[in-house]
N, C-alpha and C. Protein backbone atom coordinates (compact mmCIF):
# COMPACT_ATOMS: atom_id res chain seq x y z
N UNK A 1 147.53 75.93 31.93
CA UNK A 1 148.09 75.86 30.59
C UNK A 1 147.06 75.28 29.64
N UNK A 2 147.22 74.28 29.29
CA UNK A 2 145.91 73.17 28.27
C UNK A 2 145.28 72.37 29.22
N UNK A 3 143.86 72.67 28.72
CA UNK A 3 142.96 72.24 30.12
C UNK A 3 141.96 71.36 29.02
N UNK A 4 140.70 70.54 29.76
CA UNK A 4 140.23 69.94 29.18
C UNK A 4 139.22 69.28 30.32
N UNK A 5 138.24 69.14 29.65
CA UNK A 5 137.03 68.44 31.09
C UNK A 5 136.29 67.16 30.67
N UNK A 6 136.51 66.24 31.41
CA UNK A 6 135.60 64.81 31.54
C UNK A 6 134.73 65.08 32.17
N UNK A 7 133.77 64.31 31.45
CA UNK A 7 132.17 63.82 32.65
C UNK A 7 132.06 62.19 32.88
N UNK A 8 131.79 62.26 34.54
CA UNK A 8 131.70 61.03 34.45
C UNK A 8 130.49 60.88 35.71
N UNK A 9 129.69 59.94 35.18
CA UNK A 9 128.29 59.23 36.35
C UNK A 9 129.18 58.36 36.96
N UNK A 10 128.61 58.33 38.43
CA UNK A 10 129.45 57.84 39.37
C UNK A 10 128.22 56.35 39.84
N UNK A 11 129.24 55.57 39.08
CA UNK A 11 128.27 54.07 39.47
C UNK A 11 128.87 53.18 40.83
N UNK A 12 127.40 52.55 40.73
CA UNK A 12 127.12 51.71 42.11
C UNK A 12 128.18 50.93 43.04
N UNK A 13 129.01 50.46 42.01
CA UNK A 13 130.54 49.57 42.59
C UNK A 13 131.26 50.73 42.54
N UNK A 14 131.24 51.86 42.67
CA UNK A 14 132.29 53.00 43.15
C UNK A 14 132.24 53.50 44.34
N UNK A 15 130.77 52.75 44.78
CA UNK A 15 130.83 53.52 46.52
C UNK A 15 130.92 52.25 47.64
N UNK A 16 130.61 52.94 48.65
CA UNK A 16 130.50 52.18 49.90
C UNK A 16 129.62 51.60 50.26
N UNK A 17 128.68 51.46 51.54
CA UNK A 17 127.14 50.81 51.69
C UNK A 17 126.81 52.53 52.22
N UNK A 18 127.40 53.46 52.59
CA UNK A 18 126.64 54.81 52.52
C UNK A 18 126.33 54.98 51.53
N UNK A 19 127.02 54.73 50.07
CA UNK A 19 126.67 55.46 48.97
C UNK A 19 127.87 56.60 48.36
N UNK A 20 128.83 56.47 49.25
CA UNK A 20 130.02 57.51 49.03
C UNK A 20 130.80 56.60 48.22
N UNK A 21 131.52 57.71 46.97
CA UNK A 21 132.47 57.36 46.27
C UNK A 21 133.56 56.92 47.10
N UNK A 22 134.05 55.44 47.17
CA UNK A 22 135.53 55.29 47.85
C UNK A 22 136.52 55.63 47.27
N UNK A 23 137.50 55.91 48.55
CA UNK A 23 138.71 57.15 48.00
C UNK A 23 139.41 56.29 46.46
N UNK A 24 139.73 54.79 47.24
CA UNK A 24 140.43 54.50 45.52
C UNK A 24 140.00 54.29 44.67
N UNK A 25 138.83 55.02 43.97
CA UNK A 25 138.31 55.28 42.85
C UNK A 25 139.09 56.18 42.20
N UNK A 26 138.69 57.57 42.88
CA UNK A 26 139.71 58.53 42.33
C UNK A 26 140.92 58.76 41.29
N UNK A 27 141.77 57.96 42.06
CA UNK A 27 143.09 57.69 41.02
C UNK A 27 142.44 57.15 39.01
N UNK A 28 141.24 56.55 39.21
CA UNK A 28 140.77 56.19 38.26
C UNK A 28 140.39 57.19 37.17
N UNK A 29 139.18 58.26 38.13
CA UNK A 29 138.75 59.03 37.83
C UNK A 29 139.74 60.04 37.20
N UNK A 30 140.79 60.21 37.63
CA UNK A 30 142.33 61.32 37.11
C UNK A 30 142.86 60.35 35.94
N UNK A 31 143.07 59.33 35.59
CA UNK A 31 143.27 58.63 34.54
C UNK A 31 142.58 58.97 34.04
N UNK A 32 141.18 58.52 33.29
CA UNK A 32 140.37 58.68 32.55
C UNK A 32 140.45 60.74 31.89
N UNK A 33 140.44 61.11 33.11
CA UNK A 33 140.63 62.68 32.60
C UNK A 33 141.53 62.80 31.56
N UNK A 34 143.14 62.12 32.29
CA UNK A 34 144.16 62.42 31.52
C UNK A 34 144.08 61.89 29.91
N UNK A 35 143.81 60.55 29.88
CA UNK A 35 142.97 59.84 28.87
C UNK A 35 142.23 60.88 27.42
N UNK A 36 141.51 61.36 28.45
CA UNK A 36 140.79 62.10 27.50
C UNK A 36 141.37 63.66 26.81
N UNK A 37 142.15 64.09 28.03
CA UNK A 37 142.67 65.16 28.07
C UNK A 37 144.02 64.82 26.47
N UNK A 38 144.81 63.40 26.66
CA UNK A 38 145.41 63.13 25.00
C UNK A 38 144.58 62.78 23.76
N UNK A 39 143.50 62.41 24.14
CA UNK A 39 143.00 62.06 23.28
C UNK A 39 142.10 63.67 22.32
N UNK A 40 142.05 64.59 23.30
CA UNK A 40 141.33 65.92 22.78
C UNK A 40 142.42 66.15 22.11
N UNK A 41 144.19 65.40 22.30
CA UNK A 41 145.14 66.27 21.20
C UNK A 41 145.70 65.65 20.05
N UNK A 42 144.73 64.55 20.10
CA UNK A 42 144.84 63.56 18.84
C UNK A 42 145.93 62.75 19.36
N UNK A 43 146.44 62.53 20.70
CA UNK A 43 147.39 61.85 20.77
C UNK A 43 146.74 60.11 21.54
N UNK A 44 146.82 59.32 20.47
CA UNK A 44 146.40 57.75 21.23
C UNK A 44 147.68 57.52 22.02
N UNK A 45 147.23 56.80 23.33
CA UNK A 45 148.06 56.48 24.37
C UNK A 45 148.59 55.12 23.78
N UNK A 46 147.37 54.18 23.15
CA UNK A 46 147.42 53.12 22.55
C UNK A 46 148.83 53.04 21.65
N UNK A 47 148.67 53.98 20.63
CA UNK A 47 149.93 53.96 19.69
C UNK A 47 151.43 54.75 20.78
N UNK A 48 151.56 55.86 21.12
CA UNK A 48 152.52 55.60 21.64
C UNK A 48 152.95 54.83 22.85
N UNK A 49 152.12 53.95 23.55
CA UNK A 49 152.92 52.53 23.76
C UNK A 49 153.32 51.41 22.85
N UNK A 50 152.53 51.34 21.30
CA UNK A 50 153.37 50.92 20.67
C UNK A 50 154.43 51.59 19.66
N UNK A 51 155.02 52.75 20.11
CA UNK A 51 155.89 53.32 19.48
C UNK A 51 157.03 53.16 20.64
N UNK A 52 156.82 52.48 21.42
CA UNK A 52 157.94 52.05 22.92
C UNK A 52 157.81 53.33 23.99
N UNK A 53 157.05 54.23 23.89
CA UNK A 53 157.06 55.66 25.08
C UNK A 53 155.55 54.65 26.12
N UNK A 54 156.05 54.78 27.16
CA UNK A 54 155.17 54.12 28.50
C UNK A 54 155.27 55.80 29.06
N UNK A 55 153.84 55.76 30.25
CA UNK A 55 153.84 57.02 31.54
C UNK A 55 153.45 56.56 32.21
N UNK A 56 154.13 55.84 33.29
CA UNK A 56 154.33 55.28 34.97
C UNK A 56 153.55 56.19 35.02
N UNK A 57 152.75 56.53 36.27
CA UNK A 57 152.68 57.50 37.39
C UNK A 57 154.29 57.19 38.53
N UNK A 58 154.50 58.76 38.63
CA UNK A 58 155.40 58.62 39.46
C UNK A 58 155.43 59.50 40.96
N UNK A 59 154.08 59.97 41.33
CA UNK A 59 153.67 60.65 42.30
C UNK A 59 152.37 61.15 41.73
N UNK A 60 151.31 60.96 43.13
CA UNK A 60 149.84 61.43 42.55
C UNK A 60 148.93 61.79 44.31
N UNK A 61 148.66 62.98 44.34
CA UNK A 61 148.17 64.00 45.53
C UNK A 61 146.86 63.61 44.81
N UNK A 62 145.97 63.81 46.41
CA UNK A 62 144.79 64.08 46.56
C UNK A 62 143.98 64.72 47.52
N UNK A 63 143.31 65.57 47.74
CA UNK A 63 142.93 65.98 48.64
C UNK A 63 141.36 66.13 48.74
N UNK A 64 140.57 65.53 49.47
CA UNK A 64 139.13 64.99 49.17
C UNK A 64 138.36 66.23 50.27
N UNK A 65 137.91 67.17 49.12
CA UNK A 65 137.22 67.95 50.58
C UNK A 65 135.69 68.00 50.74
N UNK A 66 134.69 66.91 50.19
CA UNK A 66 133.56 66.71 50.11
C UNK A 66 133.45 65.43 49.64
N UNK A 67 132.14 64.64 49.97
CA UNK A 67 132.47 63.16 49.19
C UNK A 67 130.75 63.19 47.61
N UNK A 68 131.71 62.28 47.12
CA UNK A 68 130.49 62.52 45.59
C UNK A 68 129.94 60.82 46.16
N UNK A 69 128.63 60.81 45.56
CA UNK A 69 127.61 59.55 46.05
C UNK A 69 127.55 59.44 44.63
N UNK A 70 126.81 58.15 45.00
CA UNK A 70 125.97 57.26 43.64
C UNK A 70 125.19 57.96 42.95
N UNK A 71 125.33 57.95 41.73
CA UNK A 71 124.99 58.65 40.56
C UNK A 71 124.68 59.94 40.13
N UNK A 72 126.00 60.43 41.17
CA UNK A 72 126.29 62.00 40.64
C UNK A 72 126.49 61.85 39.16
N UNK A 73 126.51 63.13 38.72
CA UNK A 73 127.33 63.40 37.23
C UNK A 73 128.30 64.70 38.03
N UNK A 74 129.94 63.71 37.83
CA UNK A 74 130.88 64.77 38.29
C UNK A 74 131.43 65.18 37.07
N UNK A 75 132.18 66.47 36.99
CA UNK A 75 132.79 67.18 35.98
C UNK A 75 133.99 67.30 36.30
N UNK A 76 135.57 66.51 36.18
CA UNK A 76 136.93 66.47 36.26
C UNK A 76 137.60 67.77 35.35
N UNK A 77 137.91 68.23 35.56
CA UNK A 77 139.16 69.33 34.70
C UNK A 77 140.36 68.59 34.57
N UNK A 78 140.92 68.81 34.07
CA UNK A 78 142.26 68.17 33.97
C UNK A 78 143.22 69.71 33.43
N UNK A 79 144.35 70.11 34.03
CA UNK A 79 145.30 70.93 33.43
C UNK A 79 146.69 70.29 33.35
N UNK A 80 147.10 70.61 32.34
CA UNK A 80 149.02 70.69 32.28
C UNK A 80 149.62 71.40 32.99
N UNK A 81 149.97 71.54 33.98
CA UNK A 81 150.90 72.16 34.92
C UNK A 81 152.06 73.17 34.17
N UNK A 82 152.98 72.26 33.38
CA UNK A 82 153.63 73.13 32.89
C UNK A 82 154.06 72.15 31.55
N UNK A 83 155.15 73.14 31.00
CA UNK A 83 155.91 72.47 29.56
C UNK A 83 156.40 71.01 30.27
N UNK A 84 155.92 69.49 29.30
CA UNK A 84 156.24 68.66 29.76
C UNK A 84 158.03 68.23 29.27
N UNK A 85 158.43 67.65 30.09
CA UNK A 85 160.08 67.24 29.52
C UNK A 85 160.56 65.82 30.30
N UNK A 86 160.80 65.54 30.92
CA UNK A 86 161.19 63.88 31.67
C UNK A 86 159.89 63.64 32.19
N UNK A 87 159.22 64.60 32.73
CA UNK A 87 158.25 64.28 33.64
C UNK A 87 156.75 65.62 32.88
N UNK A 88 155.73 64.95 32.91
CA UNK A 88 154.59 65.53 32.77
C UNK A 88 153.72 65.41 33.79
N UNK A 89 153.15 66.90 33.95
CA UNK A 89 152.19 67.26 35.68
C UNK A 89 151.12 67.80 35.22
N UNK A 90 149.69 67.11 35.74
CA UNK A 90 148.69 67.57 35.64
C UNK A 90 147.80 67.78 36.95
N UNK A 91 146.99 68.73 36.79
CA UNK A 91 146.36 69.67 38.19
C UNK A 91 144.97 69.51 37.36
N UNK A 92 144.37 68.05 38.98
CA UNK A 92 142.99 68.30 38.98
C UNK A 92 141.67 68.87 39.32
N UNK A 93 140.77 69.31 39.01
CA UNK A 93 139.38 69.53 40.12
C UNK A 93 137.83 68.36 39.85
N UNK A 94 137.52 67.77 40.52
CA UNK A 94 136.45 67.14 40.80
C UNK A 94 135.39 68.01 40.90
N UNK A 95 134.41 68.40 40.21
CA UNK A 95 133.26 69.01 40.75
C UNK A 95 131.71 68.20 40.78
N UNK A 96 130.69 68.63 41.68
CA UNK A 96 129.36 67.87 41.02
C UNK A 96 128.83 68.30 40.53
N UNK A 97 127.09 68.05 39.82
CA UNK A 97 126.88 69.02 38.81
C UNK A 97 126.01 70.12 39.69
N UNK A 98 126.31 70.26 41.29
CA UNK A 98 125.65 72.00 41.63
C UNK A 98 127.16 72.57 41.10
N UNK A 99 128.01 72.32 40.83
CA UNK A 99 129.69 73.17 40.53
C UNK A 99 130.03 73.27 42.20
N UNK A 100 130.25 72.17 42.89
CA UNK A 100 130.76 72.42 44.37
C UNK A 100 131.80 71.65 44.15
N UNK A 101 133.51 72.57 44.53
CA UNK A 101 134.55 71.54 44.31
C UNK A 101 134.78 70.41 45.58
N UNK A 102 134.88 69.03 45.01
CA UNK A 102 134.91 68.01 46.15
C UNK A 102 135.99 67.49 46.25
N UNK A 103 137.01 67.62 44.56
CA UNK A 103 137.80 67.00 44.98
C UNK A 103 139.10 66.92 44.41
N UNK A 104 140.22 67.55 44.79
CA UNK A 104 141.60 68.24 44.18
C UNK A 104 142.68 67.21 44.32
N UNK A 105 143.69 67.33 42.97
CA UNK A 105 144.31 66.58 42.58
C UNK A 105 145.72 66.97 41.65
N UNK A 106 146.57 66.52 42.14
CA UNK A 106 148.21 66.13 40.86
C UNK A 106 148.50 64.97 40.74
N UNK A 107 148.74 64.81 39.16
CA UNK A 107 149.84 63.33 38.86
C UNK A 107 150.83 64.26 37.99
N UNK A 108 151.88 63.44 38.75
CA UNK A 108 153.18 63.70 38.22
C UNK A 108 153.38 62.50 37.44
N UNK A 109 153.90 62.20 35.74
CA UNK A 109 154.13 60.79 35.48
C UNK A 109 155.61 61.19 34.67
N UNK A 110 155.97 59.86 34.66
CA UNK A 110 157.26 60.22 33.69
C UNK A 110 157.17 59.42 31.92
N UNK A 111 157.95 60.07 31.37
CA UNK A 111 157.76 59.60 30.20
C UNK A 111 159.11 58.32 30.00
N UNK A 112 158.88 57.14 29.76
CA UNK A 112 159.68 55.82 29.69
C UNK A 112 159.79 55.13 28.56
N UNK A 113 161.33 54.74 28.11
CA UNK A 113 161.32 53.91 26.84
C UNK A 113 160.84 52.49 27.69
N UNK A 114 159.75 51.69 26.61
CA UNK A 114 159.45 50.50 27.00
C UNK A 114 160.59 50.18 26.71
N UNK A 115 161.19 49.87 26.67
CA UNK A 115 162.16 48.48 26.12
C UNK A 115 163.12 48.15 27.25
N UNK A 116 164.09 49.89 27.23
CA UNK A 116 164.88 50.02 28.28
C UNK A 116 164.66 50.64 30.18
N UNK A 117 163.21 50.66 29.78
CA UNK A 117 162.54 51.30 31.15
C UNK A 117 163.56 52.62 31.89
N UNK A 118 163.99 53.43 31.11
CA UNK A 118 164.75 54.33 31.35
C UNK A 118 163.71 55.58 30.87
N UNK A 119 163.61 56.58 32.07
CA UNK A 119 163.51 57.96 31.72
C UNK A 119 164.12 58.44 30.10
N UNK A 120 162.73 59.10 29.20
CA UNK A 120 163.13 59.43 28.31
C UNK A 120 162.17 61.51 27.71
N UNK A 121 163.44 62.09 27.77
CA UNK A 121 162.69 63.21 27.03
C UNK A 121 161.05 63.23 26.81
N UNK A 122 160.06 64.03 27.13
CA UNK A 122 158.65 63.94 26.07
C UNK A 122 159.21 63.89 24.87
N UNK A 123 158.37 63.12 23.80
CA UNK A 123 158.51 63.01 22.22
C UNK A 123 158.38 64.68 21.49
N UNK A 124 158.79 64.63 20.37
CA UNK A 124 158.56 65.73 20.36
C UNK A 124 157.34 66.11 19.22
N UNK A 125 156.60 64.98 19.15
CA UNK A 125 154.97 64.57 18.42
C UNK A 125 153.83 65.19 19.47
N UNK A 126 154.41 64.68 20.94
CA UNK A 126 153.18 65.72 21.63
C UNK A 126 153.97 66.74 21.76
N UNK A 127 155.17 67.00 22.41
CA UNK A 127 154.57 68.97 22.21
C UNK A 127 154.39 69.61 21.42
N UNK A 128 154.48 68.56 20.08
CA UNK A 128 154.10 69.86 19.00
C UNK A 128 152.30 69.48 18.92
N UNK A 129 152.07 68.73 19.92
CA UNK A 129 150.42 68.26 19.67
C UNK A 129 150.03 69.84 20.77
N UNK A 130 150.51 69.67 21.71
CA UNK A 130 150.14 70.58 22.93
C UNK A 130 150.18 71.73 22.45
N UNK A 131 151.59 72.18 21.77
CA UNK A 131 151.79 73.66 20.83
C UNK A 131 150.82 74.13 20.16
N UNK A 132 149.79 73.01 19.55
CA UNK A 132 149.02 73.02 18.52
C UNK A 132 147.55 73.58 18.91
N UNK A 133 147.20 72.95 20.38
CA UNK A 133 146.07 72.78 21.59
C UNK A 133 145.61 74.22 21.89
């Protein structure tokens, strides 16, 4: 659906004493995508947490089929899965810069009133941001 790509150099406290990215980096690395992926739609995460809308993660897959080392430059995709509504899903790929995929990914998050920490509708400011995308 709406796709969008981060770059990110993979530094020294991200690996092991081999030099391999450790797995719980990752989850980081899919933040930052998503991050960027609102921010390409003009939407600050910043302001709508202070407009009371929070996004838990509420399920997040990974499947590591190559490992990235110290000071790759990897290239993240980030996609929207589908029309977001209680819950928004995004489908990742990890690549390095030969384009070899290493490393596949979903977060499922939900959209939450801060106040009442209750499941709430997406706003309807991003899908008309996404509509727009």
């Amino acid at each position: 659906m709406k796709s969008h790509q981060t770059n990110v150099k993979v530094r020294y406290a991200e690996t092991d004493q081999m030099g391999v990215v450790h797995h719980g980096v990752y989850p980081q690395y899919l933040e930052m995508a998503r991050l960027d992926w609102l921010d390409a739609l003009g939407i600050s995460y910043r302001d709508m947490e202070k407009n009371g809308v929070m996004l838990p993660v509420y399920e997040m897959k990974l499947q590591y089929l190559q490992p990235a080392y110290f000071d790759d430059e990897l290239k993240i995709e980030v996609v929207l899965a589908e029309e977001p509504r209680v819950r928004i899903r995004f489908v990742y790929k990890i690549f390095n810069k030969e384009n070899e995929l290493l490393t596949k990914g979903e977060t499922t998050l939900v959209f939450m009133n801060s106040e009442t920490k209750k499941p709430i509708k997406c706003p309807q400011y991003i899908l008309d941001k996404i509509h727009e995308f």
